[in-house]
Protein backbone atom coordinates (compact mmCIF):
# COMPACT_ATOMS: atom_id res chain seq x y z
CA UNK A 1 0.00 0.00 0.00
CA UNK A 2 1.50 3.41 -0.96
CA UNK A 3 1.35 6.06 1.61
CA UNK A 4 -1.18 9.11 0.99
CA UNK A 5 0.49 12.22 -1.12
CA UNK A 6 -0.03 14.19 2.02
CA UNK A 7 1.84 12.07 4.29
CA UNK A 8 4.47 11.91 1.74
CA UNK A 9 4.83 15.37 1.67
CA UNK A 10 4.68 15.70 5.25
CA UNK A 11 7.91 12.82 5.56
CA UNK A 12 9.62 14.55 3.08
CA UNK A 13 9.54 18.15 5.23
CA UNK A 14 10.41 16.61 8.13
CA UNK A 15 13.29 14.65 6.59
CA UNK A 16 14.57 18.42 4.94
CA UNK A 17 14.05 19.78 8.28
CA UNK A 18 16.34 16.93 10.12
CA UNK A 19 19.28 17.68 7.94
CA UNK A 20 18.69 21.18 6.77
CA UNK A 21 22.32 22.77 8.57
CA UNK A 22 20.95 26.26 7.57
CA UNK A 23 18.09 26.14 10.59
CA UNK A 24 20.08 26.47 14.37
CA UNK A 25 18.10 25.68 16.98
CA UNK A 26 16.28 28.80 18.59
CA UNK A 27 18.42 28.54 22.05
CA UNK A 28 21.69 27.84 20.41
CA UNK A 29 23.76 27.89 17.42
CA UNK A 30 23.23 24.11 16.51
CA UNK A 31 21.49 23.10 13.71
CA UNK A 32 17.68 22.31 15.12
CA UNK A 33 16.28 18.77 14.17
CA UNK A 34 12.96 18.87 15.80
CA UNK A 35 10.39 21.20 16.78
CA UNK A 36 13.17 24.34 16.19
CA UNK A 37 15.63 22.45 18.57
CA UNK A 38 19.01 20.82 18.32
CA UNK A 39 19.16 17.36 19.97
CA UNK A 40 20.03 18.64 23.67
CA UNK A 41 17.10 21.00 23.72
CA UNK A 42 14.96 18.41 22.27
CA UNK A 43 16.04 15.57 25.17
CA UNK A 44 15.53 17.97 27.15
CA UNK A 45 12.14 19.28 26.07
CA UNK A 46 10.92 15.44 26.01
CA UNK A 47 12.85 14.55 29.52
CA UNK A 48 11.82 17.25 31.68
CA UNK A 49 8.95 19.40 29.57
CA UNK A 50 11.27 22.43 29.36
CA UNK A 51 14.00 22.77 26.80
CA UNK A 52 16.51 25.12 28.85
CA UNK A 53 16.30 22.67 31.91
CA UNK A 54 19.43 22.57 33.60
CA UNK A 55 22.40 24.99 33.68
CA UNK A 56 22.98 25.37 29.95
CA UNK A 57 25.56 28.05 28.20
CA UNK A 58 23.12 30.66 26.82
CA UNK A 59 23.78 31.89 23.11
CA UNK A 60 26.12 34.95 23.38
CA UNK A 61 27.52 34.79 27.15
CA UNK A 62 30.89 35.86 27.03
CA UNK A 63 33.25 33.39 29.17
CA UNK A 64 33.88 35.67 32.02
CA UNK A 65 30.19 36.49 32.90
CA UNK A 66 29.53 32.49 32.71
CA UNK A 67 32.54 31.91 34.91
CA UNK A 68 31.07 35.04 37.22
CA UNK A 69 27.64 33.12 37.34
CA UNK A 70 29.60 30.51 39.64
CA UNK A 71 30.92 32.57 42.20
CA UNK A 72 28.72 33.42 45.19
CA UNK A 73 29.98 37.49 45.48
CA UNK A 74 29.69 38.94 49.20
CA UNK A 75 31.00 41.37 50.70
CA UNK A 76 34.78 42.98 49.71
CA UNK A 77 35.69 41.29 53.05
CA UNK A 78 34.69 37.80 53.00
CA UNK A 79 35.66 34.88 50.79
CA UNK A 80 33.26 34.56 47.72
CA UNK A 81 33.08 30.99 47.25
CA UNK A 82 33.23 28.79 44.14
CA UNK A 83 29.92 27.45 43.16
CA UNK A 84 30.87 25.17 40.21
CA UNK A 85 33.00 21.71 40.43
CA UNK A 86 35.80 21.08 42.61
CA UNK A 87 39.23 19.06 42.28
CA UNK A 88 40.53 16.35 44.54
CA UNK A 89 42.66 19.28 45.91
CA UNK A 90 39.99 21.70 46.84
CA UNK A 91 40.37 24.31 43.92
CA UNK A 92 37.17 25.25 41.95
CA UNK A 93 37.68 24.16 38.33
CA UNK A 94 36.65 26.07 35.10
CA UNK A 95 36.23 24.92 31.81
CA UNK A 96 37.91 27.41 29.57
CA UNK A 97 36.07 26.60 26.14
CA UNK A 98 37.85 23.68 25.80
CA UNK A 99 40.41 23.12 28.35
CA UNK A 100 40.37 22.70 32.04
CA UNK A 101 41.87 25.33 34.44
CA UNK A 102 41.78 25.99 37.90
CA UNK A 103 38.94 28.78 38.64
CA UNK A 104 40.92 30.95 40.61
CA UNK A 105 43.66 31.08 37.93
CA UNK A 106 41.28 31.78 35.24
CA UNK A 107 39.63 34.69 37.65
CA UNK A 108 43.22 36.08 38.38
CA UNK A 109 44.29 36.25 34.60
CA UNK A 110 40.91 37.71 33.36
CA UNK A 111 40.22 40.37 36.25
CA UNK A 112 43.36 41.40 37.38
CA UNK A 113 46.13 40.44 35.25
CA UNK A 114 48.04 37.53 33.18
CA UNK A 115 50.35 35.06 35.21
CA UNK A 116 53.98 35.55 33.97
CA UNK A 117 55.57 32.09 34.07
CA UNK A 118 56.27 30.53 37.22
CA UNK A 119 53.93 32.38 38.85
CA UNK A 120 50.30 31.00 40.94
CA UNK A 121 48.06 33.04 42.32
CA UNK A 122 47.87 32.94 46.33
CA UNK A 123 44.93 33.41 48.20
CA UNK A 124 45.94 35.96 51.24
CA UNK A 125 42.96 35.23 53.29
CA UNK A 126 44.45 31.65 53.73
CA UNK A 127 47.31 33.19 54.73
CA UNK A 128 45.37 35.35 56.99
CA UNK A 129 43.55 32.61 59.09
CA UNK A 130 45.59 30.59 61.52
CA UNK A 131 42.69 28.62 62.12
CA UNK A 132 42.76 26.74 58.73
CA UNK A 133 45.26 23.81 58.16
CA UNK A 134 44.75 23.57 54.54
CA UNK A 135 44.42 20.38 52.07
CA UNK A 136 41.44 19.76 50.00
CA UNK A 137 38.78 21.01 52.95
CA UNK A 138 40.23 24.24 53.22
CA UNK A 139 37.38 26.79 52.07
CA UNK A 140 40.18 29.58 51.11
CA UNK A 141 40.79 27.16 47.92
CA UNK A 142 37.50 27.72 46.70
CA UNK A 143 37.70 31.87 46.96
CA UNK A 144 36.94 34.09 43.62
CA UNK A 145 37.55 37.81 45.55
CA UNK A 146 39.90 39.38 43.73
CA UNK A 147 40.63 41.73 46.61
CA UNK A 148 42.36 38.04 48.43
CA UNK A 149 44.50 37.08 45.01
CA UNK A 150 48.35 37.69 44.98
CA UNK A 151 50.20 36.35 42.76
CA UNK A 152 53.13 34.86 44.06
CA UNK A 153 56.02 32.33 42.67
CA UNK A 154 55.38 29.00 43.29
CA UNK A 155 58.28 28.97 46.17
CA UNK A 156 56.52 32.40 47.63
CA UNK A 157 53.03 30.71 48.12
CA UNK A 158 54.77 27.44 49.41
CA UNK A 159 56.76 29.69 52.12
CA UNK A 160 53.87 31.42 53.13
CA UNK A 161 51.32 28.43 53.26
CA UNK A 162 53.97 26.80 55.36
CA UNK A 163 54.12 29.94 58.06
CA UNK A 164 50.34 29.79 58.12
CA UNK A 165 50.65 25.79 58.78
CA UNK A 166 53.44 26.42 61.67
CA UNK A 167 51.04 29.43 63.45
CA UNK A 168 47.89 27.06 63.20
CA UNK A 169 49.75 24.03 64.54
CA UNK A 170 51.78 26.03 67.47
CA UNK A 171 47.89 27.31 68.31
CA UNK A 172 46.86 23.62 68.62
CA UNK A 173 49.69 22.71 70.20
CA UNK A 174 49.46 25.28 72.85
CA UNK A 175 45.73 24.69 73.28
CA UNK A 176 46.44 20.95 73.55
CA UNK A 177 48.72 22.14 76.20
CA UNK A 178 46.75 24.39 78.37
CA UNK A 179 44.32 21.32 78.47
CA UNK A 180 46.84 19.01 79.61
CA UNK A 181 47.83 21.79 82.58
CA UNK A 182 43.88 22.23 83.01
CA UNK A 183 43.52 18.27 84.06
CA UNK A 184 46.65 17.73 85.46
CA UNK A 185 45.53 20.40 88.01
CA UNK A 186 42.31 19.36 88.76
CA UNK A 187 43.15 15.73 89.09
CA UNK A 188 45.96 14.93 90.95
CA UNK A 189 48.18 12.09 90.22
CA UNK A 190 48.14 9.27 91.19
C-alpha cells in the first residue's frame, strides 16, 4: 500500500528539516532537528517538559560572565566561594572553552592580570587565618575575591602556606597544652 500524497509530503519536510544545517536551533547555534531544537534542547524538552532545563551556556555569554555566574559574590571582606566543580585538591575548576583550568587562575588572569611564568596566584585570606590547616577542605581554595589574590612564585606561596601551617599548629599545640595543665591540676596524680 503506498502512503497518501499528504503524508508523503509531510515525511519529506520533516526529513529536509532533520538535515537542513541552515536552521540552528532557537536557544543555540546548533542546527535544530525537531520542533526548532538541536538534539540537547529536544532531550531535554521530552525529559523534563522544558527545553533550557538545567544549567545550559546561553547563546552569546561571554566566558567571564559564565565563569562570574559561579561565584557566590559577598562582601569585599569575606571569601566569595566557588559554586561550580571542585578538584581532589579543593580548587574550583573552570572549563575554559575547551580546556580545564583551575577557577581561581582563570579569575586572576581575566580580572586582574596575566600570570607571567612561574607564577600562581595565592589566596591571602588563607594566609590570613591561623585557624585553617589547609588540604582539600580548606574553604580559602574555593575563593573568587579578587581583593584576596596575589600572585606569588610558586616557592613564595609554598613559604607562606607553610608559616600559616606552623602558626595554626603552634595554636593547637598550645591549646592541647593548656588542656593538659587544666587536668593535670584538677586531678591529681596518682
Amino acid at each position: 500500500m503506498i502512503a497518501p500524497a499528504s503524508k508523503m509530503a509531510h515525511l519529506q519536510v520533516s526529513a529536509a528539516m532533520r538535515h537542513n544545517s541552515d536552521m540552528d536551533c532557537i536557544y543555540c547555534t546548533r542546527p535544530a532537528t525537531r520542533r526548532k531544537l538541536c538534539n540537547a534542547h529536544y532531550k531535554k524538552l521530552m525529559k523534563y517538559g522544558d527545553p533550557l532545563a538545567g544549567r545550559s551556556v546561553i547563546k552569546g555569554l561571554s566566558r567571564l560572565v559564565y565563569y562570574l555566574s559561579y561565584v557566590d559574590v559577598r562582601t569585599i571582606g569575606e571569601c566569595w566561594p566557588w559554586t561550580g566543580s571542585i578538584d581532589a585538591k579543593g580548587y574550583g575548576r573552570f572549563n575554559t572553552g575547551g580546556d580545564e583550568t583551575r577557577a581561581h587562575r582563570y579569575g586572576f588572569t581575566q580580572i586582574v592580570r596575566p600570570l607571567k611564568p612561574g607564577e600562581t596566584v595565592d589566596h591571602l585570606c588563607h594566609n590570613q587565618d591561623p585557624d585553617c590547616h589547609g588540604g582539600p577542605t580548606c574553604p580559602h581554595r574555593r575563593c573568587q575575591n579578587p581583593a584576596h589574590w596575589s600572585a606569588a612564585g610558586g616557592e613564595q606561596n609554598a613559604t607562606r602556606a607553610r608559616n600559616t601551617r606552623s602558626l595554626a599548629v603552634t595554636k593547637a599545640r598550645d591549646i592541647a597544652n593548656a588542656e593538659r595543665q587544666r587536668v593535670r591540676f584538677k586531678h591529681p596524680a596518682s
